[in-house]
N, C-alpha and C. Protein backbone atom coordinates (compact mmCIF):
# COMPACT_ATOMS: atom_id res chain seq x y z
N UNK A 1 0.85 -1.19 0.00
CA UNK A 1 0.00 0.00 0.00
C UNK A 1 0.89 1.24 0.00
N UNK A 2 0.58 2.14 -1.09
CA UNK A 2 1.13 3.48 -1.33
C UNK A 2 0.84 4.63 -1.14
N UNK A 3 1.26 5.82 0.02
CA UNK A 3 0.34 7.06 -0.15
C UNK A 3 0.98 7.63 -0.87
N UNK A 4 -0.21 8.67 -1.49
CA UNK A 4 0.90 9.97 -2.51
C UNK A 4 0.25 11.10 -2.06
N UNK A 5 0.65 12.22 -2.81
CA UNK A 5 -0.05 13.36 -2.53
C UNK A 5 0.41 14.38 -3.73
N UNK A 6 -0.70 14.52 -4.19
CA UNK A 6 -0.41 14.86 -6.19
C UNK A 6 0.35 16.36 -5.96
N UNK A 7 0.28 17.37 -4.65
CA UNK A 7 1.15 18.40 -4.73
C UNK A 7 2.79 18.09 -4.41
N UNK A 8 2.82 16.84 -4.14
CA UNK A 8 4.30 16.55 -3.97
C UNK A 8 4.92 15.89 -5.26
N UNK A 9 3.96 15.21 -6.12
CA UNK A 9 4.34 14.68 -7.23
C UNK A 9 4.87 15.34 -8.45
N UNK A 10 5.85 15.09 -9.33
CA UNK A 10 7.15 16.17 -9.74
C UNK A 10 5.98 16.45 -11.11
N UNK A 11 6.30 16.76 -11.88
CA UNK A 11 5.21 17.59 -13.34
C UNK A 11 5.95 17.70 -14.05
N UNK A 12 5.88 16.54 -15.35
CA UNK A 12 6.70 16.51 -16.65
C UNK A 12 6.13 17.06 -17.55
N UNK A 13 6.79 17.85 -18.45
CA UNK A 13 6.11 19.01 -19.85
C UNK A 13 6.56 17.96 -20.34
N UNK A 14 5.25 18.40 -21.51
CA UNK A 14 4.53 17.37 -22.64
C UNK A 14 5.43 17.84 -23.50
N UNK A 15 5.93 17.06 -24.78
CA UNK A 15 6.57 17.16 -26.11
C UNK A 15 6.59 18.47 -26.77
N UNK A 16 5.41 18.65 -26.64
CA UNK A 16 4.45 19.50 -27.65
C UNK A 16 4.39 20.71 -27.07
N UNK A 17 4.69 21.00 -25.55
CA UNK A 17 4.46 21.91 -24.81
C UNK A 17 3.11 22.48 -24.53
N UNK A 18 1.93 21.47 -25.10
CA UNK A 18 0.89 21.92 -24.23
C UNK A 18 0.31 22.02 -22.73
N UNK A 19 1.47 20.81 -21.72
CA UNK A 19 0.40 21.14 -20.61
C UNK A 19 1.45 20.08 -19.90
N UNK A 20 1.47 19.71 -18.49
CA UNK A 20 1.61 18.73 -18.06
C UNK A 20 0.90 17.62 -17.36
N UNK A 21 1.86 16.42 -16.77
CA UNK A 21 1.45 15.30 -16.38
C UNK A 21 2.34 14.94 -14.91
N UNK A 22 1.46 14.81 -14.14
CA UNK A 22 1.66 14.01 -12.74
C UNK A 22 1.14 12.70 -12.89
N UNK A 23 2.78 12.01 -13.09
CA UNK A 23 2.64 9.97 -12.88
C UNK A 23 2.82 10.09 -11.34
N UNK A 24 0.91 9.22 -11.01
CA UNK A 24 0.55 8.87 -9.92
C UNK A 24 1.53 7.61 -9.50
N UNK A 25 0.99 6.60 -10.27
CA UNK A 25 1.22 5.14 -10.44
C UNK A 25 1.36 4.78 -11.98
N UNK A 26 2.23 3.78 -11.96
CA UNK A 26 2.76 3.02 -13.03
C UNK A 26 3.14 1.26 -12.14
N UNK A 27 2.51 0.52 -13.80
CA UNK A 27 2.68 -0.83 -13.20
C UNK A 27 3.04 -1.54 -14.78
N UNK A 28 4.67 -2.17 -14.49
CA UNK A 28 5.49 -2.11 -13.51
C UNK A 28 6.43 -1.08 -13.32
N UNK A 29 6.47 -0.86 -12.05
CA UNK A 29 7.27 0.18 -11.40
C UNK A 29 8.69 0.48 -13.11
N UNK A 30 8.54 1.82 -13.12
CA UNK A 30 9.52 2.00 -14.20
C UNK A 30 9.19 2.02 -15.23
N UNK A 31 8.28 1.42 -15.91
CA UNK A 31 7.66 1.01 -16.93
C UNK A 31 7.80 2.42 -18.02
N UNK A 32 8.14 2.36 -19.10
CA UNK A 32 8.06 3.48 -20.21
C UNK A 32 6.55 3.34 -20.57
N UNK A 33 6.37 4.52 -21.30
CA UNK A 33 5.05 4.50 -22.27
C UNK A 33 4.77 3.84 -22.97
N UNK A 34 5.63 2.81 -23.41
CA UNK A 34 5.67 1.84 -24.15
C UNK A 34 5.50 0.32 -23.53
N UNK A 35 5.39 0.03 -22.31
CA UNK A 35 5.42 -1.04 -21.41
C UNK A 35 4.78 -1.13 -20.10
N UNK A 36 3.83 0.11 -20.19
CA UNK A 36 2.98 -0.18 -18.65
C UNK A 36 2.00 -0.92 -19.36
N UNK A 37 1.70 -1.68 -17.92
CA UNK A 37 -0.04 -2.60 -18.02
C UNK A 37 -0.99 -1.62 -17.40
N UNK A 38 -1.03 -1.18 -16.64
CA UNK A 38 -1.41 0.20 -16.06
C UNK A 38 -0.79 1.71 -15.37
N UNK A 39 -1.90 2.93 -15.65
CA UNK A 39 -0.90 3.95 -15.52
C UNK A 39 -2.27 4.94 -15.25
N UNK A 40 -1.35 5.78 -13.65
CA UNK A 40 -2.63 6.75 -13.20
C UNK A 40 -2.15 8.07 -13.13
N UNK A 41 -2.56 8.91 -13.92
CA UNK A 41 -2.04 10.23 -13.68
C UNK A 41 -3.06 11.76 -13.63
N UNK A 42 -2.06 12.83 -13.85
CA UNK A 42 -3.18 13.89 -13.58
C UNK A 42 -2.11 14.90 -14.77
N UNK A 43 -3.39 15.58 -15.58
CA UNK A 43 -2.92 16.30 -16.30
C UNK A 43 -3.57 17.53 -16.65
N UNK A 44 -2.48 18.86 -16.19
CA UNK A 44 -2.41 19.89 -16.53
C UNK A 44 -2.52 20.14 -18.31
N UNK A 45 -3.59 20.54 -18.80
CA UNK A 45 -4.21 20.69 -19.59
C UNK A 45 -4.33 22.43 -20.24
N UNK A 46 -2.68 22.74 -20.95
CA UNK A 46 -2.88 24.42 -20.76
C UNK A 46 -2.98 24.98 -22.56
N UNK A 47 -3.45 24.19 -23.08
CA UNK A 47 -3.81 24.39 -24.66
C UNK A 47 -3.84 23.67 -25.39
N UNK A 48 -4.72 23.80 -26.53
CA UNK A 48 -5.68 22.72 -27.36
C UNK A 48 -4.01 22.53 -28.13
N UNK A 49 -4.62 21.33 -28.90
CA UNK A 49 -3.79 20.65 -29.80
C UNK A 49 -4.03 18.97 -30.09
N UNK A 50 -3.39 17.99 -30.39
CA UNK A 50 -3.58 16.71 -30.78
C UNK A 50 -3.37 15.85 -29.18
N UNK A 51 -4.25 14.86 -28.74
CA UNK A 51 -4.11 14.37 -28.19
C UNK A 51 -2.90 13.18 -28.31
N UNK A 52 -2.20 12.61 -27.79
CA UNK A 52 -1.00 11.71 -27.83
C UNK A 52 -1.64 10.15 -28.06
N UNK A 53 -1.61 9.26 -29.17
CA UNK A 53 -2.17 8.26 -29.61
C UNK A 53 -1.53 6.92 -28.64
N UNK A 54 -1.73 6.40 -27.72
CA UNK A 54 -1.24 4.83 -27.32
C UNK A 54 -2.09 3.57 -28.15
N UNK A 55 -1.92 3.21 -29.20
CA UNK A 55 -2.41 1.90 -29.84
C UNK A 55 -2.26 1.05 -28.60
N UNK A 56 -3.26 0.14 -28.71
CA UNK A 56 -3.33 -1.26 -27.50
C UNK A 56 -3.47 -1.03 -26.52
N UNK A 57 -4.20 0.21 -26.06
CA UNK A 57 -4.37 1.02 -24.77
C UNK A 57 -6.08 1.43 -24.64
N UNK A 58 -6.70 1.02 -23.47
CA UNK A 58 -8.08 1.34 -23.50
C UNK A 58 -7.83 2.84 -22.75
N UNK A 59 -8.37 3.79 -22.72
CA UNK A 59 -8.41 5.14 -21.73
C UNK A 59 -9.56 5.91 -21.41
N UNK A 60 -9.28 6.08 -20.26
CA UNK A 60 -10.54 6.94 -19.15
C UNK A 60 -9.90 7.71 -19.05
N UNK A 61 -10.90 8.67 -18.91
CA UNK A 61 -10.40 10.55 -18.36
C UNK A 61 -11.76 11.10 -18.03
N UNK A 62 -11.24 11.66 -16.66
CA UNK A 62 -11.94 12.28 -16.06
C UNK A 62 -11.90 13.60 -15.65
N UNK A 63 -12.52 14.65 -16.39
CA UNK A 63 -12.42 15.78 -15.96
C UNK A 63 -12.58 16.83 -14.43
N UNK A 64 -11.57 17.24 -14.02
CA UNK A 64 -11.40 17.41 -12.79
C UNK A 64 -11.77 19.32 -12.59
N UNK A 65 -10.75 19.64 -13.10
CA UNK A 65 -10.85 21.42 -12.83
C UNK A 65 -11.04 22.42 -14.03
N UNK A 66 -11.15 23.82 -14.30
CA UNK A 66 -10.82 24.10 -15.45
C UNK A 66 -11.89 24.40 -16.70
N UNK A 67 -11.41 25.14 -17.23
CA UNK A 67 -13.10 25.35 -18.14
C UNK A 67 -13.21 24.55 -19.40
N UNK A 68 -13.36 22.83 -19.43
CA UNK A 68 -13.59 21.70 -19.92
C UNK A 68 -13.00 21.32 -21.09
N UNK A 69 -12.58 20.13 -21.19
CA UNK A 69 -12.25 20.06 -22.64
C UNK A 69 -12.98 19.23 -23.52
N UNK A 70 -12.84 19.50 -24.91
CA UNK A 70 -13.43 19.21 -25.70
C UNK A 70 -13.31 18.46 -27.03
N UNK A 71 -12.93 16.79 -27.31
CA UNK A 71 -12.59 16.16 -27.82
C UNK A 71 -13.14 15.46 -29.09
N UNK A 72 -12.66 15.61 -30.20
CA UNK A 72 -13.23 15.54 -31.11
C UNK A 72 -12.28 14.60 -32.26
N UNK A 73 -12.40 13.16 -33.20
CA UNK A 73 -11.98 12.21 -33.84
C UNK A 73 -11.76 12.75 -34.94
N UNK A 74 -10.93 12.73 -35.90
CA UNK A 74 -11.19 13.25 -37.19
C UNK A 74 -12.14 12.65 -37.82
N UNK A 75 -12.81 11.51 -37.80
CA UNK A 75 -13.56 11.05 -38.56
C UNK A 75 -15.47 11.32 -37.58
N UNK A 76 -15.32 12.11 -37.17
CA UNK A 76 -16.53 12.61 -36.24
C UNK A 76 -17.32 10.92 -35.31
N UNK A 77 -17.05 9.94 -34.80
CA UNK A 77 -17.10 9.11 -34.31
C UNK A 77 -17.03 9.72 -32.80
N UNK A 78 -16.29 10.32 -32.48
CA UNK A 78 -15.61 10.99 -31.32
C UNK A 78 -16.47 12.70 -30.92
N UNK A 79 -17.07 12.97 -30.19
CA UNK A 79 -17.59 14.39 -30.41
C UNK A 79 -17.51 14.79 -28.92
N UNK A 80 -16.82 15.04 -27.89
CA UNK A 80 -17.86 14.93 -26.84
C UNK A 80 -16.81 16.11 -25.69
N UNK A 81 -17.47 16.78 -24.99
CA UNK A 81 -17.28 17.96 -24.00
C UNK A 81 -17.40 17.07 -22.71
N UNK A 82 -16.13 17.33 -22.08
CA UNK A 82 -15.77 16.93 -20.87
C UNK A 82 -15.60 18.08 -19.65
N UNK A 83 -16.95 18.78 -19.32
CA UNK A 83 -16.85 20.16 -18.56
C UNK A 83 -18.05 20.04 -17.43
N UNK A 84 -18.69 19.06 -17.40
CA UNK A 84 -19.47 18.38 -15.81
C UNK A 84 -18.71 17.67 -15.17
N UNK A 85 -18.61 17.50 -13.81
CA UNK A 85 -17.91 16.62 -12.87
C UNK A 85 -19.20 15.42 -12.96
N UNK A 86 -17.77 14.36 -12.53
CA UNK A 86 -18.66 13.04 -12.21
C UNK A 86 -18.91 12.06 -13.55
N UNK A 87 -18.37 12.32 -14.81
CA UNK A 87 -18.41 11.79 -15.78
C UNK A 87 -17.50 11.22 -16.63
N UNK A 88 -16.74 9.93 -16.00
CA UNK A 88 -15.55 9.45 -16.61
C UNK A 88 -16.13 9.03 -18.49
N UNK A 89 -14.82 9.42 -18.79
CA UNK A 89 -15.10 8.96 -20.23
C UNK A 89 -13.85 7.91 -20.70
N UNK A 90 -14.42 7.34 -21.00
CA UNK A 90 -13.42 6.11 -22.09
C UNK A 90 -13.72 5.71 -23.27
N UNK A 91 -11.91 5.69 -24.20
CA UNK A 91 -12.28 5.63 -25.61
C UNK A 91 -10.69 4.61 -26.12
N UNK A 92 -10.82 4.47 -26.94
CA UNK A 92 -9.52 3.86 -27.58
C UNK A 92 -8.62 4.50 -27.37
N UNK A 93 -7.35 3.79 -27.04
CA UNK A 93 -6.28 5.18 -27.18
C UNK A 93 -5.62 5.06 -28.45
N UNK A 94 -5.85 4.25 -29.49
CA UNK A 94 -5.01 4.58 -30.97
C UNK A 94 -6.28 5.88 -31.67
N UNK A 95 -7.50 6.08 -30.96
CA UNK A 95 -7.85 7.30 -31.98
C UNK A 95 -7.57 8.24 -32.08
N UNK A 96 -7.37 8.84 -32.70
CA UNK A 96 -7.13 10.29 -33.13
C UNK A 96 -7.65 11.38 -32.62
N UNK A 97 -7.49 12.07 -31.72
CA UNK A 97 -8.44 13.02 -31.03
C UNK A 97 -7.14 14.31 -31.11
N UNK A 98 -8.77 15.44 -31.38
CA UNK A 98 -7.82 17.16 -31.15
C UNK A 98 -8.78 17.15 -30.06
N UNK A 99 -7.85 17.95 -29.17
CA UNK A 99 -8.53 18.60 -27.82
C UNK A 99 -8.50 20.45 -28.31
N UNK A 100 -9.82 20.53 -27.71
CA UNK A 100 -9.52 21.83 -27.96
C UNK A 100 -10.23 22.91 -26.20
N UNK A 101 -9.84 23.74 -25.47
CA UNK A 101 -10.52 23.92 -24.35
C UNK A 101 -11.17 24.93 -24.60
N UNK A 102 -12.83 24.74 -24.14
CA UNK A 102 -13.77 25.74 -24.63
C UNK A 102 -13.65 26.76 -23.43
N UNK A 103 -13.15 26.89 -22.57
CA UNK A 103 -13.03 27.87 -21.27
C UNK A 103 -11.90 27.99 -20.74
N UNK A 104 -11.03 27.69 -21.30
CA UNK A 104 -9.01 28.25 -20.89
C UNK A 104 -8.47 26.49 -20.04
N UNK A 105 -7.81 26.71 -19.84
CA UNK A 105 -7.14 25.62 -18.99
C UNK A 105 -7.61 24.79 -18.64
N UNK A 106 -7.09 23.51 -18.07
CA UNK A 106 -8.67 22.17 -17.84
C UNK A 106 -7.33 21.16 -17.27
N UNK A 107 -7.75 20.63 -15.74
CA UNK A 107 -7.40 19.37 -15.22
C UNK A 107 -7.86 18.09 -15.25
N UNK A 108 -6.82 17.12 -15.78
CA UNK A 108 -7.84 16.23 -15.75
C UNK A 108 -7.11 14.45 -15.26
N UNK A 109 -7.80 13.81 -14.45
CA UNK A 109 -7.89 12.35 -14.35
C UNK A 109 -7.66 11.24 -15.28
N UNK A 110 -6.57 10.53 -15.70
CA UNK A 110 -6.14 9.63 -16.38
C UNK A 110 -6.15 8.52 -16.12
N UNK A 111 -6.75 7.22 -16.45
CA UNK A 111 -6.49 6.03 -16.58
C UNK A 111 -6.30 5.16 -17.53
N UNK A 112 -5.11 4.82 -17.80
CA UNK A 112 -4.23 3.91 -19.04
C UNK A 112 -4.26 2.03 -18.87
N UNK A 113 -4.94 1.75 -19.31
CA UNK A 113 -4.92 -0.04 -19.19
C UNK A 113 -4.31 -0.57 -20.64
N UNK A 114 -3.09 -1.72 -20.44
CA UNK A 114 -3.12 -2.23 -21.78
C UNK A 114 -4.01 -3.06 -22.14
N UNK A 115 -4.72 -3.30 -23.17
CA UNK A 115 -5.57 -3.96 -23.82
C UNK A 115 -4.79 -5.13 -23.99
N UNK A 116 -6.11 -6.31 -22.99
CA UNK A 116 -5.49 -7.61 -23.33
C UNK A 116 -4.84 -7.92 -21.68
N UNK A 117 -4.52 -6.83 -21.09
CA UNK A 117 -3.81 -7.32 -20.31
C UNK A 117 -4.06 -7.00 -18.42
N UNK A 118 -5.12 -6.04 -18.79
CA UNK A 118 -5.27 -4.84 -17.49
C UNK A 118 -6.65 -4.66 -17.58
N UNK A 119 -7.42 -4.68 -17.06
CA UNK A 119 -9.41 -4.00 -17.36
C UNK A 119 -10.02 -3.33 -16.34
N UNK A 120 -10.31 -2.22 -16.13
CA UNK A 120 -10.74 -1.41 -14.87
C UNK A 120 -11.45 -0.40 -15.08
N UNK A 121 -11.76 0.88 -14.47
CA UNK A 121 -12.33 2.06 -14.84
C UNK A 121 -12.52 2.78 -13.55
N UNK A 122 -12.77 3.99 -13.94
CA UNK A 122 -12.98 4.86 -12.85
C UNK A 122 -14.62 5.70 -12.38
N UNK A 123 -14.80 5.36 -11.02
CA UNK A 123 -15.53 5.49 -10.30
C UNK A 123 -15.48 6.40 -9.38
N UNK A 124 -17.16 7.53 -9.41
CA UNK A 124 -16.94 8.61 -8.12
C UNK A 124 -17.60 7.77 -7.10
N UNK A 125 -16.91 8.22 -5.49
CA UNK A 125 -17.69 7.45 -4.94
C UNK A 125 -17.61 8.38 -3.68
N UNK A 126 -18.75 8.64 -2.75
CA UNK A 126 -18.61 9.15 -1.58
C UNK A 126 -19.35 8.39 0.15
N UNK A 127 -19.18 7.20 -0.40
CA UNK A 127 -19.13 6.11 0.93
C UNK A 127 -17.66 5.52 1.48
N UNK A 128 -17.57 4.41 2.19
CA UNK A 128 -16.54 4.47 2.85
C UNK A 128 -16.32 3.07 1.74
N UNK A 129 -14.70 2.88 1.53
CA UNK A 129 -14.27 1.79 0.90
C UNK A 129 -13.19 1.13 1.37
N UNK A 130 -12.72 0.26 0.73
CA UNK A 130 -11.81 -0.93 1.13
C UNK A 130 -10.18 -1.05 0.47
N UNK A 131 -9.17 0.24 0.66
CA UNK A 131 -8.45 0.10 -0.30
C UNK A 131 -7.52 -1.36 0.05
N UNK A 132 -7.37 -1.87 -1.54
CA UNK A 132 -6.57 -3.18 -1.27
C UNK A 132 -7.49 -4.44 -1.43
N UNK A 133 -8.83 -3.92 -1.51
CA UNK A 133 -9.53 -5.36 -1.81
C UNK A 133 -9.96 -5.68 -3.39
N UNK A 134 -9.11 -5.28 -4.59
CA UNK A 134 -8.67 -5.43 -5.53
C UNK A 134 -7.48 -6.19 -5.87
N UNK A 135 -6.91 -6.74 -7.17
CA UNK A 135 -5.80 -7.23 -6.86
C UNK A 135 -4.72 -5.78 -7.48
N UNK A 136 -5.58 -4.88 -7.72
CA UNK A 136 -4.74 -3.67 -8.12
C UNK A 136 -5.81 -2.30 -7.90
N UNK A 137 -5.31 -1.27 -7.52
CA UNK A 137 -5.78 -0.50 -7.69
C UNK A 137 -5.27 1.34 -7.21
N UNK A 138 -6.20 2.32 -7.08
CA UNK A 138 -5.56 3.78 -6.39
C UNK A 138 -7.18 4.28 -6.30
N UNK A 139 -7.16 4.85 -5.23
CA UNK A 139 -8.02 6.01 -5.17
C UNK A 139 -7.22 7.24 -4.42
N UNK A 140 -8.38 8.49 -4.97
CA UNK A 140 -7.74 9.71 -4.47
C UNK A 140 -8.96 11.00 -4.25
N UNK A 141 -8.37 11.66 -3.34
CA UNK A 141 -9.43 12.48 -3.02
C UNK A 141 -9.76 13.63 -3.94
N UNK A 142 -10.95 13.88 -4.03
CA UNK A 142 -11.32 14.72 -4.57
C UNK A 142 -11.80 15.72 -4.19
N UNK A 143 -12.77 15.90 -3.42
CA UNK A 143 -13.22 16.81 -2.38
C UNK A 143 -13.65 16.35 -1.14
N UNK A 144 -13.09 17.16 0.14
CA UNK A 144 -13.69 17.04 1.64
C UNK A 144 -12.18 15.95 1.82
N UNK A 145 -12.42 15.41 3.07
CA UNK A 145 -11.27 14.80 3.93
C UNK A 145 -12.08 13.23 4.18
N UNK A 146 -10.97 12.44 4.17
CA UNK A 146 -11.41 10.70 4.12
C UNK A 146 -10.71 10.13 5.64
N UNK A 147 -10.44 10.00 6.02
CA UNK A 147 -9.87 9.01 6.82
C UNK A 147 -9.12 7.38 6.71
N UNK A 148 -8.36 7.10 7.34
CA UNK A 148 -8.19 5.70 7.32
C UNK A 148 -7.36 5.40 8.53
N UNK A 149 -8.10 4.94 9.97
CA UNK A 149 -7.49 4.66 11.08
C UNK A 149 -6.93 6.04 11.69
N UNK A 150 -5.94 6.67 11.81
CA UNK A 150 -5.19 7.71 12.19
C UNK A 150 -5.23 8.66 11.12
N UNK A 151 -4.67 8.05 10.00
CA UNK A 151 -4.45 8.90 8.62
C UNK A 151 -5.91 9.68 8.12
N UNK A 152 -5.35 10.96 7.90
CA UNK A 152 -5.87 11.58 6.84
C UNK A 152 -5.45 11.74 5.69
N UNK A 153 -6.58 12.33 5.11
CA UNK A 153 -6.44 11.97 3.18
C UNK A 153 -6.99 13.48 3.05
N UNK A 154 -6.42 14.72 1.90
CA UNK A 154 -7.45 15.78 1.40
C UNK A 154 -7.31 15.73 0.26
N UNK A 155 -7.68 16.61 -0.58
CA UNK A 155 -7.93 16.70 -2.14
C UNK A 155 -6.33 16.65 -2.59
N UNK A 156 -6.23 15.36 -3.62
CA UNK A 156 -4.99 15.08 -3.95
C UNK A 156 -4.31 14.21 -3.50
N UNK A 157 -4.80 13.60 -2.64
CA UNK A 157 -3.77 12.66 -1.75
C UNK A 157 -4.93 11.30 -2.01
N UNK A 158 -3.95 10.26 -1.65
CA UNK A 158 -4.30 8.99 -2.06
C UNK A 158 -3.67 8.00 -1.60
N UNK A 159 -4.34 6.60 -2.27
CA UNK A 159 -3.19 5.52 -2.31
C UNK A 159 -3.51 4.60 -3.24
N UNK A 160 -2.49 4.12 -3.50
CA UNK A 160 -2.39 2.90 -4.50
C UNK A 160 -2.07 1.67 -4.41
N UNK A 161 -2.30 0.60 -5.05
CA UNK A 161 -1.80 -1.01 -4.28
C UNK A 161 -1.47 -1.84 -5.74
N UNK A 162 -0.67 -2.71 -5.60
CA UNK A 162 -0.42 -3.91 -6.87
C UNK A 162 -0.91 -5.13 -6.44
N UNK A 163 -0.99 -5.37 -5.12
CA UNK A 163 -1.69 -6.63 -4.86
C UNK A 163 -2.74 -6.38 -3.57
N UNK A 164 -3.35 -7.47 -3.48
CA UNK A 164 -4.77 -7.25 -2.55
C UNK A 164 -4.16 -7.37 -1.12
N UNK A 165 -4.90 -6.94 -0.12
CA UNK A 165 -4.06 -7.14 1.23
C UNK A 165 -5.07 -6.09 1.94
N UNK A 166 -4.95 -6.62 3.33
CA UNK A 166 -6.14 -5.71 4.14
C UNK A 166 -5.47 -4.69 4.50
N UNK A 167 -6.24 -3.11 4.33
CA UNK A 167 -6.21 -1.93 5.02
C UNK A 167 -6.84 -1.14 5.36
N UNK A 168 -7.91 -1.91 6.03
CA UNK A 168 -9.09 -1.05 6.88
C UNK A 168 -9.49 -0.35 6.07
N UNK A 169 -10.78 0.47 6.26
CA UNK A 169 -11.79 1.20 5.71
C UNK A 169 -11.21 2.59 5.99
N UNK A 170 -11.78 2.86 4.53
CA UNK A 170 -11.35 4.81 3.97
C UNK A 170 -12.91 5.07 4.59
N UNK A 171 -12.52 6.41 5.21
CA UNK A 171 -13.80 6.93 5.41
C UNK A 171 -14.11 7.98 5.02
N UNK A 172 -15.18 8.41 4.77
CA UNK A 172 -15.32 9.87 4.19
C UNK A 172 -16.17 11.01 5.62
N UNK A 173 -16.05 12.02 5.78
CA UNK A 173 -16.52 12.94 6.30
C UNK A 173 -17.80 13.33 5.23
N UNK A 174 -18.82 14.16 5.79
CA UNK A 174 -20.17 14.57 5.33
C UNK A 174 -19.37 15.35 3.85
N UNK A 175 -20.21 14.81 2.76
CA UNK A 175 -19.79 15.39 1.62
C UNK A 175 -18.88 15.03 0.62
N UNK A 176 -17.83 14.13 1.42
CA UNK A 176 -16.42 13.77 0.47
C UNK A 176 -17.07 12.92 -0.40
N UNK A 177 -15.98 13.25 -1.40
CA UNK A 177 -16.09 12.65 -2.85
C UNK A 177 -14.28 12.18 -3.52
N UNK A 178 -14.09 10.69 -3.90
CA UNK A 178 -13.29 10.12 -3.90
C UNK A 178 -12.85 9.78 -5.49
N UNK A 179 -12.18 9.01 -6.26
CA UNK A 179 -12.02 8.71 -7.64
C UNK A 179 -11.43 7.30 -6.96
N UNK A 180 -11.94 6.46 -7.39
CA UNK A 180 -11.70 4.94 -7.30
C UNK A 180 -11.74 4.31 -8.20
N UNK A 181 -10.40 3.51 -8.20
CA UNK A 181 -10.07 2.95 -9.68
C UNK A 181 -9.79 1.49 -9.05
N UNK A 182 -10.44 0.14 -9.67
CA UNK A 182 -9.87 -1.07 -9.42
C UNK A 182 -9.95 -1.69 -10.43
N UNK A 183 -9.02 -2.63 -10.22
CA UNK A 183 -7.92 -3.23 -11.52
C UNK A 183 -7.79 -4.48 -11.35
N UNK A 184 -7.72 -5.19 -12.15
CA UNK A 184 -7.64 -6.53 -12.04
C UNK A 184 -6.71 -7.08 -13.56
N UNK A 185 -6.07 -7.99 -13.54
CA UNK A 185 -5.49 -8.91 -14.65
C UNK A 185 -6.57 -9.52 -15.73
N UNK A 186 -6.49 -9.22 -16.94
CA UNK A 186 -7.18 -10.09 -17.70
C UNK A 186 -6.64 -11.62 -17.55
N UNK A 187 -7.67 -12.66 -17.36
CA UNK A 187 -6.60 -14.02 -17.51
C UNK A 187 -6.67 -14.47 -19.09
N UNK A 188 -5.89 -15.34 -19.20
CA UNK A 188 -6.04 -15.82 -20.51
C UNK A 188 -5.84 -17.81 -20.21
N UNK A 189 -6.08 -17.83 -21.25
CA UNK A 189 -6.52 -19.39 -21.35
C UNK A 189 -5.31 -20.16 -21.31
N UNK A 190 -5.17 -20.90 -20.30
CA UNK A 190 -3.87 -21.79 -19.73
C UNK A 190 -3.42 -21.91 -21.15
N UNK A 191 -1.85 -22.24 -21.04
CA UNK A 191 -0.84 -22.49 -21.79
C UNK A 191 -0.41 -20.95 -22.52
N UNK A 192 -1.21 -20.28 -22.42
CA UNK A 192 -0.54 -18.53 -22.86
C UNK A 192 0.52 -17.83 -22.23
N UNK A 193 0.19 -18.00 -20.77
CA UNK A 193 1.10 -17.08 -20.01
C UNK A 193 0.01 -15.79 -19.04
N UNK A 194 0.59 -15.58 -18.23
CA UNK A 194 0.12 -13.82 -17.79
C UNK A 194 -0.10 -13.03 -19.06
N UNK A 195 -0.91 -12.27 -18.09
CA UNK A 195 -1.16 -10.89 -19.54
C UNK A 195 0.15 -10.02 -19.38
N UNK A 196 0.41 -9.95 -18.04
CA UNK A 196 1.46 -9.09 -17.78
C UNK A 196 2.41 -9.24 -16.64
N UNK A 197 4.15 -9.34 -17.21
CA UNK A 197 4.72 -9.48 -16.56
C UNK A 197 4.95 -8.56 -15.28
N UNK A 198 5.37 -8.70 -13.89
CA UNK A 198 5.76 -7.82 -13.23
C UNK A 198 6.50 -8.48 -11.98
């Protein structure tokens, strides 16, 4: 079990120089863009341009802060405004998407699974939960203060796990609202192998 806390987490500029990215979690530890099975991050979102294509990658995004963004396929398949809370979206990651922000700047919630190998999604939730009773997973706060035994949790702070294991109940105070992500291994049919090494 991992805590983080996304204002301590370092912020890599994008290629392109539109915006940055806070890597929450990566699995396996180290893993390039080219070799995670899963990957949780947060991204500073500071001007339109082409979204970054991962072929063999399913992706959720969840819009967090910011005056929304707005994603669109070249082949119009893709149309859709990400500027209400509470509405994870997932799409292929080999499509083609321009982002463009209809109200200036925009934060947002990332979840990266390889296809084939990783299957999960993201969930708001403001009851009390079980981190660790997944065989993978992270949640993180979003608004109000959570608890867990002694520990506190506020907006930004979290934890993450690679394998299942007991750690008492997250609690929320009147109001909190959480992002819960659980993860599990695709299996595949004896004599294949794991989906993913680690």
């Amino acid at each position: 079990m991992h805590r983080f806390d996304l204002a301590a987490t370092p912020a890599m500029a994008w290629k392109n120089g539109g915006g940055t990215t806070r890597e929450i979690a990566c699995w396996p530890p180290g893993a390039g863009l080219d070799g995670f099975g899963w990957r949780v991050s947060v991204a500073a979102v500071e001007q339109g341009g082409p979204f970054s294509v991962f072929p063999g990658v399913d992706r959720h995004i969840l819009w967090l802060t910011g005056g929304g963004l707005h994603l669109r396929s070249q082949d119009g398949a893709i149309d859709r405004l990400l500027q209400a809370p509470r509405q994870p979206f997932a799409f292929a990651g080999e499509a083609a998407l321009d982002c463009t922000l209809p109200g200036g700047p925009s934060q947002d919630f990332n979840l990266m699974l390889r296809r084939g190998a990783w299957r999960g999604g993201i969930e708001l939730l403001g009851h009390a939960v079980q981190p660790g009773s997944s065989p993978a997973g992270l949640c993180m706060v979003l608004e109000g203060r959570w608890r867990l035994g002694d520990a506190g949790f506020s907006s930004g702070q979290g934890l993450w796990w690679s394998e299942p294991g007991p750690a008492g109940a997250l609690e929320p105070e009147p109001g909190a609202l959480l992002a819960w992500v659980e993860l599990e291994p695709v299996a595949l049919p004896s004599g294949i192998g794991k989906a993913c090494s680690a």
